[in-house]
Protein backbone atom coordinates (compact mmCIF):
# COMPACT_ATOMS: atom_id res chain seq x y z
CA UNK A 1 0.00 0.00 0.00
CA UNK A 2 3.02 2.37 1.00
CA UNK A 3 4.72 1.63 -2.53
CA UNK A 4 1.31 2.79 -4.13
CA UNK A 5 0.73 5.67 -2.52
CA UNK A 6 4.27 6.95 -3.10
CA UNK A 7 3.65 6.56 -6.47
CA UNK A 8 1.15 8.87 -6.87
CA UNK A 9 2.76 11.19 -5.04
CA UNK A 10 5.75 11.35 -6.31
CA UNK A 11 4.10 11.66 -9.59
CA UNK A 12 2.33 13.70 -9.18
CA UNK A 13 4.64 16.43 -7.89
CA UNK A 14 7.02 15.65 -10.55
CA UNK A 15 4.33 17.11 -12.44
CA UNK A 16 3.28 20.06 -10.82
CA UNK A 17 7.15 20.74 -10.32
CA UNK A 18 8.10 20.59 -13.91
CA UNK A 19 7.27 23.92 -15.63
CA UNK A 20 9.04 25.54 -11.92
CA UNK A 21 12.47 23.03 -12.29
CA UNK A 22 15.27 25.67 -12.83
CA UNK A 23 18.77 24.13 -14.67
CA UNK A 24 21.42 24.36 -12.78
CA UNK A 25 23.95 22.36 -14.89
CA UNK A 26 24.36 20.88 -18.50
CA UNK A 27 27.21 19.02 -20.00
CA UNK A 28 27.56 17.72 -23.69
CA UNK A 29 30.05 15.25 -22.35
CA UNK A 30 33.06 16.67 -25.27
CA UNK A 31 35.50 16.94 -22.52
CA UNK A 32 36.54 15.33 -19.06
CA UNK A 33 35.96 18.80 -16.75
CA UNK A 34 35.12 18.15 -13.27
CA UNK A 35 34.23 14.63 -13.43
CA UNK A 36 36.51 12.13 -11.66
CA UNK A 37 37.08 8.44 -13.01
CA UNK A 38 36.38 5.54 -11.20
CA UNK A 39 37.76 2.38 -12.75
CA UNK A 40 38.37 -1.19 -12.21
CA UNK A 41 41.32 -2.48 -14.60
CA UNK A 42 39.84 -3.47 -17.82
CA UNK A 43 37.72 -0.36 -18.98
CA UNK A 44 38.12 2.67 -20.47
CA UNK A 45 36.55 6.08 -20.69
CA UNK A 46 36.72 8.51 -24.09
CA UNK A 47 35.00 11.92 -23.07
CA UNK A 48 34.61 13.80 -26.52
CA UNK A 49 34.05 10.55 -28.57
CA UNK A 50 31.97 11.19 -31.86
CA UNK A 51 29.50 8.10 -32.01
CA UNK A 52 28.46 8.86 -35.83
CA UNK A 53 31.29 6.57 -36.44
CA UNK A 54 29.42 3.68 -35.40
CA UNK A 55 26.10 4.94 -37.54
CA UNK A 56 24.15 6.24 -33.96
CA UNK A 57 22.45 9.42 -34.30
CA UNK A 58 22.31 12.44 -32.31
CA UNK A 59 21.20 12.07 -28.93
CA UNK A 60 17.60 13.25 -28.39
CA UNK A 61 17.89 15.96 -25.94
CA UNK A 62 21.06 17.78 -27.70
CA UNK A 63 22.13 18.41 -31.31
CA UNK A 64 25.81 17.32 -31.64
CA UNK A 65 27.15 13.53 -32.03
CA UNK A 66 30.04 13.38 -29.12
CA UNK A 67 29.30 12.05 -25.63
CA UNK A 68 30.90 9.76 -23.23
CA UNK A 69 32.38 6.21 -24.50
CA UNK A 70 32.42 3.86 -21.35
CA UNK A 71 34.04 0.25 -21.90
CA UNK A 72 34.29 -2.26 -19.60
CA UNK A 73 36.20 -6.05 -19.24
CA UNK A 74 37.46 -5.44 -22.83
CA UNK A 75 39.21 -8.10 -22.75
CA UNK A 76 40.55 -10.00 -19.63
CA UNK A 77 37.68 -11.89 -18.80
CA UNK A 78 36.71 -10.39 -15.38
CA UNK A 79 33.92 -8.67 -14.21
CA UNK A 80 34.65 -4.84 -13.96
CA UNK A 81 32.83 -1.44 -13.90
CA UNK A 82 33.31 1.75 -14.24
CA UNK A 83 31.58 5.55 -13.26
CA UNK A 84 32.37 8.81 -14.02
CA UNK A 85 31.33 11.00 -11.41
CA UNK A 86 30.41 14.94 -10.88
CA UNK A 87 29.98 16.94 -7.96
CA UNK A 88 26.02 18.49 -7.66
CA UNK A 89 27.57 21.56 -6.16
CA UNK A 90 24.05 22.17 -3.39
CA UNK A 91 22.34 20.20 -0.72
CA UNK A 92 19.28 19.91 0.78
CA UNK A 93 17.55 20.46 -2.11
CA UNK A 94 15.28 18.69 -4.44
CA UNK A 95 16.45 17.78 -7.90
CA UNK A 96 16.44 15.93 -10.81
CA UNK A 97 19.19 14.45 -12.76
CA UNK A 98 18.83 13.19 -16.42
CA UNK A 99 20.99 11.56 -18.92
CA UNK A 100 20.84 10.41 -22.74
CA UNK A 101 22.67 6.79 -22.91
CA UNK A 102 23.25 4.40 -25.63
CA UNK A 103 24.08 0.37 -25.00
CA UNK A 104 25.64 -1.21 -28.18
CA UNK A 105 26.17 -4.73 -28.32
CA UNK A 106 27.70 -7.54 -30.65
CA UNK A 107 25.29 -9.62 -31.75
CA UNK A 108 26.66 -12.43 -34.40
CA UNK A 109 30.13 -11.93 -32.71
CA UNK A 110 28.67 -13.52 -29.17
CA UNK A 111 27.43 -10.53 -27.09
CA UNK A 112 28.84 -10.38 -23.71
CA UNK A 113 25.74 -9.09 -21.13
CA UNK A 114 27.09 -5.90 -19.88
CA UNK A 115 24.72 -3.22 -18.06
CA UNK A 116 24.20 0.72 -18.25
CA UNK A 117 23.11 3.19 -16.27
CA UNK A 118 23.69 6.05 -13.36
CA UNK A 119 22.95 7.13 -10.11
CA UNK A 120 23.09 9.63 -7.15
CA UNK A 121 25.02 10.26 -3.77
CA UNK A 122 28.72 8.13 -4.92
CA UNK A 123 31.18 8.84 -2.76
CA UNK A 124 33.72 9.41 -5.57
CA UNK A 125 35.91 6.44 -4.61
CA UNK A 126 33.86 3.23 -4.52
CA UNK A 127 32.27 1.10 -7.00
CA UNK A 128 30.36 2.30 -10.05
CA UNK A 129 27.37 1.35 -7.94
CA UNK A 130 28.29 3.42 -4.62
CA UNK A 131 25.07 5.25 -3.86
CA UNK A 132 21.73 5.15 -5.10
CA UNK A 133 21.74 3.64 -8.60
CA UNK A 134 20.04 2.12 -11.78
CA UNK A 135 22.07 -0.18 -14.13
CA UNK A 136 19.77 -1.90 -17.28
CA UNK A 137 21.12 -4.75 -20.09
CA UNK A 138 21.30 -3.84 -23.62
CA UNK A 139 20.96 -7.79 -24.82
CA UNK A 140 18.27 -8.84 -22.10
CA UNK A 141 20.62 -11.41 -21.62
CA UNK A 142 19.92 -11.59 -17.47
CA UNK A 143 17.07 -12.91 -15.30
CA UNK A 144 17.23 -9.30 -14.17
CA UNK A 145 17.60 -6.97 -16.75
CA UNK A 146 16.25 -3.60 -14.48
CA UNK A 147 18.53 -3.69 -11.31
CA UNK A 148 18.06 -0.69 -8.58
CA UNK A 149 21.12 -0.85 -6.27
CA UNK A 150 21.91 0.31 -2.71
CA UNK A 151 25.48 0.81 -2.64
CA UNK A 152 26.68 -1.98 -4.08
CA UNK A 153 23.40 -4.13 -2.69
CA UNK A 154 21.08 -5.02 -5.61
CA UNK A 155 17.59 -4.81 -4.28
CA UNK A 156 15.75 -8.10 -5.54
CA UNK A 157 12.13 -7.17 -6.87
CA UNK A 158 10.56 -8.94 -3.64
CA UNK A 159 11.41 -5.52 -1.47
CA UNK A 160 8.75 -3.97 -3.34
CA UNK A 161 10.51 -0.71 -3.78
CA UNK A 162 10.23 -1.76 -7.92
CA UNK A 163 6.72 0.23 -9.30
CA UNK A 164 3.60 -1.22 -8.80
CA UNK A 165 3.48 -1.08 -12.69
CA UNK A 166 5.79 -3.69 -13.28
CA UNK A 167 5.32 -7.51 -12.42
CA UNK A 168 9.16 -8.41 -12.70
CA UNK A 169 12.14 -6.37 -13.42
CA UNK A 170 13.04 -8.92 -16.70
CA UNK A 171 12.64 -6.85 -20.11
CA UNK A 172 9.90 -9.72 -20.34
CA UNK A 173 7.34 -7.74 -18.50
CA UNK A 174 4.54 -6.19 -20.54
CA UNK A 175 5.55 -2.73 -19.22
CA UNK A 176 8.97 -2.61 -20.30
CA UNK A 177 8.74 -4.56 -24.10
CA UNK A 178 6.05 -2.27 -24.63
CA UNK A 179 8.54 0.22 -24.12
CA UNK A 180 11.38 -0.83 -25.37
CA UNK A 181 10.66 -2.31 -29.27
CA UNK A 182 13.13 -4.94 -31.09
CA UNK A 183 15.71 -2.52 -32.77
CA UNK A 184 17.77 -3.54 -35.46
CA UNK A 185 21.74 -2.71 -35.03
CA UNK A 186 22.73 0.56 -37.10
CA UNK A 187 23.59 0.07 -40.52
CA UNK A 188 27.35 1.02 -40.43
CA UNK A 189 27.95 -1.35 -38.03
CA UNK A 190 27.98 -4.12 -40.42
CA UNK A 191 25.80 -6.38 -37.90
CA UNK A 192 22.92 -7.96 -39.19
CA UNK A 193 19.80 -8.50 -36.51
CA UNK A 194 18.01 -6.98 -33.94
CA UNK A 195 17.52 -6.77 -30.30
CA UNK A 196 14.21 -8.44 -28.50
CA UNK A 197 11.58 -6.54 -27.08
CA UNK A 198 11.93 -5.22 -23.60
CA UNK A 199 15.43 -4.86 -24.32
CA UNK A 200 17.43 -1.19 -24.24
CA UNK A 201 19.70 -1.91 -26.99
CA UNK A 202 20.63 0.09 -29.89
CA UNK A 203 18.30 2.98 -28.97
CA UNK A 204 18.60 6.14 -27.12
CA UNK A 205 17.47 6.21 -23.51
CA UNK A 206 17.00 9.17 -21.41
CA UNK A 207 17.53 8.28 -18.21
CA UNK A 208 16.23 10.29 -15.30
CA UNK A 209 17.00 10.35 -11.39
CA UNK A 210 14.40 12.38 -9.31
CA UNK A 211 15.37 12.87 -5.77
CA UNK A 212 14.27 14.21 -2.35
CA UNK A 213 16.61 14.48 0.04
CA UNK A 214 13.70 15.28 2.63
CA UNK A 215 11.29 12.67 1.26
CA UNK A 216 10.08 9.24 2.52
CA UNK A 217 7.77 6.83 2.02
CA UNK A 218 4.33 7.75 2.69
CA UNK A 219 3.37 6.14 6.73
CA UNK A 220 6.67 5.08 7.59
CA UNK A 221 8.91 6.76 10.05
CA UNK A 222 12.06 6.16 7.87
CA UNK A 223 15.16 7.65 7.54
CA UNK A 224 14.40 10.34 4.93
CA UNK A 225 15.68 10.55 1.26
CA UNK A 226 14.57 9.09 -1.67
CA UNK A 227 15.37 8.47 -5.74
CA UNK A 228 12.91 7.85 -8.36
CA UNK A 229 13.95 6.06 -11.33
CA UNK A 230 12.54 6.63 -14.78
CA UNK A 231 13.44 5.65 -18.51
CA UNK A 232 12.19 6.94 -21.64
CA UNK A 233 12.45 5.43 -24.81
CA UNK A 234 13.51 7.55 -27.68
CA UNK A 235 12.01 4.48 -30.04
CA UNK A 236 8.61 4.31 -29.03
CA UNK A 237 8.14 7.69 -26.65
CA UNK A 238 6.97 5.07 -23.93
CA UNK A 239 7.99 6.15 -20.18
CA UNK A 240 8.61 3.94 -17.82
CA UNK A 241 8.98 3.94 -13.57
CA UNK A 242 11.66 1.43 -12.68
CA UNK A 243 11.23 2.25 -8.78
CA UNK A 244 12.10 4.07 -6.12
CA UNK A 245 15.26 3.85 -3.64
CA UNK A 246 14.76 5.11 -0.09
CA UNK A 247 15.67 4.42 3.42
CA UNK A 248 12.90 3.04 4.67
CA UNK A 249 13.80 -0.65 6.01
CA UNK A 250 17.17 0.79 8.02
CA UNK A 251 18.78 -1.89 6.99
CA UNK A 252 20.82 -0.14 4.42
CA UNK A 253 21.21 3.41 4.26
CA UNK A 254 22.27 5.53 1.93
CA UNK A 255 23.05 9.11 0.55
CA UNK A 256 21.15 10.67 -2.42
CA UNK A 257 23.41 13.96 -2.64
CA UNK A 258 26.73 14.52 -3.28
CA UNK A 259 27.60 13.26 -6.46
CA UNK A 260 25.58 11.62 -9.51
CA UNK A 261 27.27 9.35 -11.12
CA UNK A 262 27.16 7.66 -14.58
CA UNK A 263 28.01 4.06 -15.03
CA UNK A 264 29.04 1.41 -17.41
CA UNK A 265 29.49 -2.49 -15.82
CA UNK A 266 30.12 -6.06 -17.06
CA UNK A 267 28.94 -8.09 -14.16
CA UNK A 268 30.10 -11.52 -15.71
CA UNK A 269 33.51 -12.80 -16.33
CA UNK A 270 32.25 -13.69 -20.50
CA UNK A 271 34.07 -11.34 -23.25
CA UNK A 272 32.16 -10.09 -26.07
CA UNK A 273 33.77 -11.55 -29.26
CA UNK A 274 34.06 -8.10 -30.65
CA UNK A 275 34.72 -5.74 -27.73
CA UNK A 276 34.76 -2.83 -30.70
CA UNK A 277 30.82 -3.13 -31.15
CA UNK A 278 30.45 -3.83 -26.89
CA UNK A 279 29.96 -0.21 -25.47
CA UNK A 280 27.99 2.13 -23.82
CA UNK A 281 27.73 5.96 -24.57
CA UNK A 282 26.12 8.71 -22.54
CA UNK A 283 25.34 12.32 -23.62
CA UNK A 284 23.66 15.68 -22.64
CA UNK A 285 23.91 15.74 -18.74
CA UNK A 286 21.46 18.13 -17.39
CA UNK A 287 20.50 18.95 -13.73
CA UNK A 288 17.54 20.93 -12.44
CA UNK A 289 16.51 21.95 -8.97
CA UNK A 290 12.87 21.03 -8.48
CA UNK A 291 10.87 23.93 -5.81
CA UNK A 292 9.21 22.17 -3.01
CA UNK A 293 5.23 21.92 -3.88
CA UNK A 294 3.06 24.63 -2.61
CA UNK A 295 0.57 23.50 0.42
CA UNK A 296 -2.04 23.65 -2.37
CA UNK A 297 -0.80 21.55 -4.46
CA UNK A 298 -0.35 18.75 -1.19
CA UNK A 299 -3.98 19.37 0.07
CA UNK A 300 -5.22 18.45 -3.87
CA UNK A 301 -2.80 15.51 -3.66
CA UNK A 302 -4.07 14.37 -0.60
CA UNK A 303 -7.70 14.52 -1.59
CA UNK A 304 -6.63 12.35 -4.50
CA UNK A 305 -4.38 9.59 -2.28
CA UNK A 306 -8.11 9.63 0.22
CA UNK A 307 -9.87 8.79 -2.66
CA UNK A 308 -7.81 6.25 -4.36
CA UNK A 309 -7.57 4.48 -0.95
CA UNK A 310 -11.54 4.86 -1.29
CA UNK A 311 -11.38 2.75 -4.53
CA UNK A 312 -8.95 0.04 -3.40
CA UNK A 313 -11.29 -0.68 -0.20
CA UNK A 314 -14.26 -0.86 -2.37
């Protein structure tokens, strides 16, 4: 019941707080200023890197063709990750954080299941999952393709912090293959095939990270803070929730300012056979401040969370 409510809540004021959000940074991604690298052996990061050479198109949310390059076990055959990681630069302060990211795989050459992403509150030194984070497949090639992490704890779709639109987070579920459509692999790329549905490959994704730093879960007492995770396909236009990470069971806290965070990760030992096609790419950084709502706006969202409780009795 918690999960739901939250959900229209959060929502909700993501809507009323939209036309008010006020940017306080953008980045194109062409060079490596102010972000720091945080690497296991094994991967690399090209800031700068034009992706027309592979035959992917301009991001959606920016004009240009250069972004981020993020590689990862290339070619040792052990799991690594990587993040690149920015400073917010303000606290206690509502925000949103939103990224355009491209997962390429090899498909005839054996694709190696590798997973993209980002997050908020790294520390700047740990793993690329240090904080509150999101990483998704390109290939669909896991049992879990939509992971939310705390730290570097994945939280398993039975703690019900996953939306309440989703019945698994596999790209199997109706809510994600809806969104994500099979793609077939750009042209110059000389591959031949296309990804399944449900599947975030060879597509722009805008990724984006809405956060409270003063927010829990509607009737708890919990530790406050929370991160909303949503994806957008550029493909069909289709939005989807992933869930929410907050503080609520104690068990593991963690920080949602600080730092965001964008990360690349092969979480298997397996080596694509052509590590040249196995990438991801991230582009046009931007991050807003989001006004807390006006009491009007919480007395009308109230009257709505009374009246869907009124439903769900019924």
């Amino acid at each position: 019941m918690n999960s739901i409510y939250y959900t229209i809540i959060s929502s909700s004021l993501l809507l009323c707080s939209q036309a008010h959000a006020t940017v306080v940074y953008s980045d194109d991604l062409s060079t490596n200023a102010g972000f720091t690298v945080v690497a296991d052996a094994d991967t690399s990061a090209i800031f700068g890197y034009d992706y027309s050479a592979d035959g992917i198109p301009s991001a959606p949310n920016g004009t240009g063709t250069t972004g981020l390059k993020l590689q990862a076990n290339i070619a040792n055959g052990v799991a690594s990750e990587i993040a690149a990681v920015h400073a917010l630069g303000f606290s206690n302060t509502p925000y949103r954080v939103k990224f355009d990211a491209w997962i390429n795989y090899s498909i005839a050459g054996g694709s190696s299941t590798e997973f993209i992403g980002g997050g908020v509150g790294h520390n700047g030194t740990g793993t690329g999952r240090n904080g509150a984070s999101i990483l998704a497949t390109g290939d669909g090639g896991s049992s879990r393709d939509y992971r939310l992490y705390k730290d570097d704890s994945e939280q398993f779709f039975a703690s019900g912090i996953y939306s309440s639109t989703l019945t698994s987070n596999n790209g199997s579920d109706l809510a994600l293959s809806s969104a994500f459509l099979a793609k077939a692999a750009p042209g110059a790329q000389g591959q031949v095939g296309t990804s399944d549905a449900g599947d975030m490959g060879f597509e722009w994704v805008t990724f984006q990270i809405d956060v409270d730093p003063n927010g829990s879960i509607a009737g708890t007492t919990a530790d406050k803070g929370t991160a909303t995770f949503t994806l957008t396909s550029s493909a069909s236009g289709n939005s989807v929730v992933i869930g929410t990470i907050d503080n609520s069971d104690g068990s593991s806290l963690v920080d949602v300012e600080g730092n965001f965070s964008l990360i690349y990760a092969d979480l298997f030992s397996s080596v694509a056979g052509d590590t040249n096609l196995q990438f991801g790419l991230y582009d046009n950084v931007v991050i807003e401040t989001v006004p807390e709502p006006s009491s009007s706006i919480m007395i009308a969202l109230a009257a709505m969370l009374v009246g869907t409780h009124r439903k769900r009795s019924q």
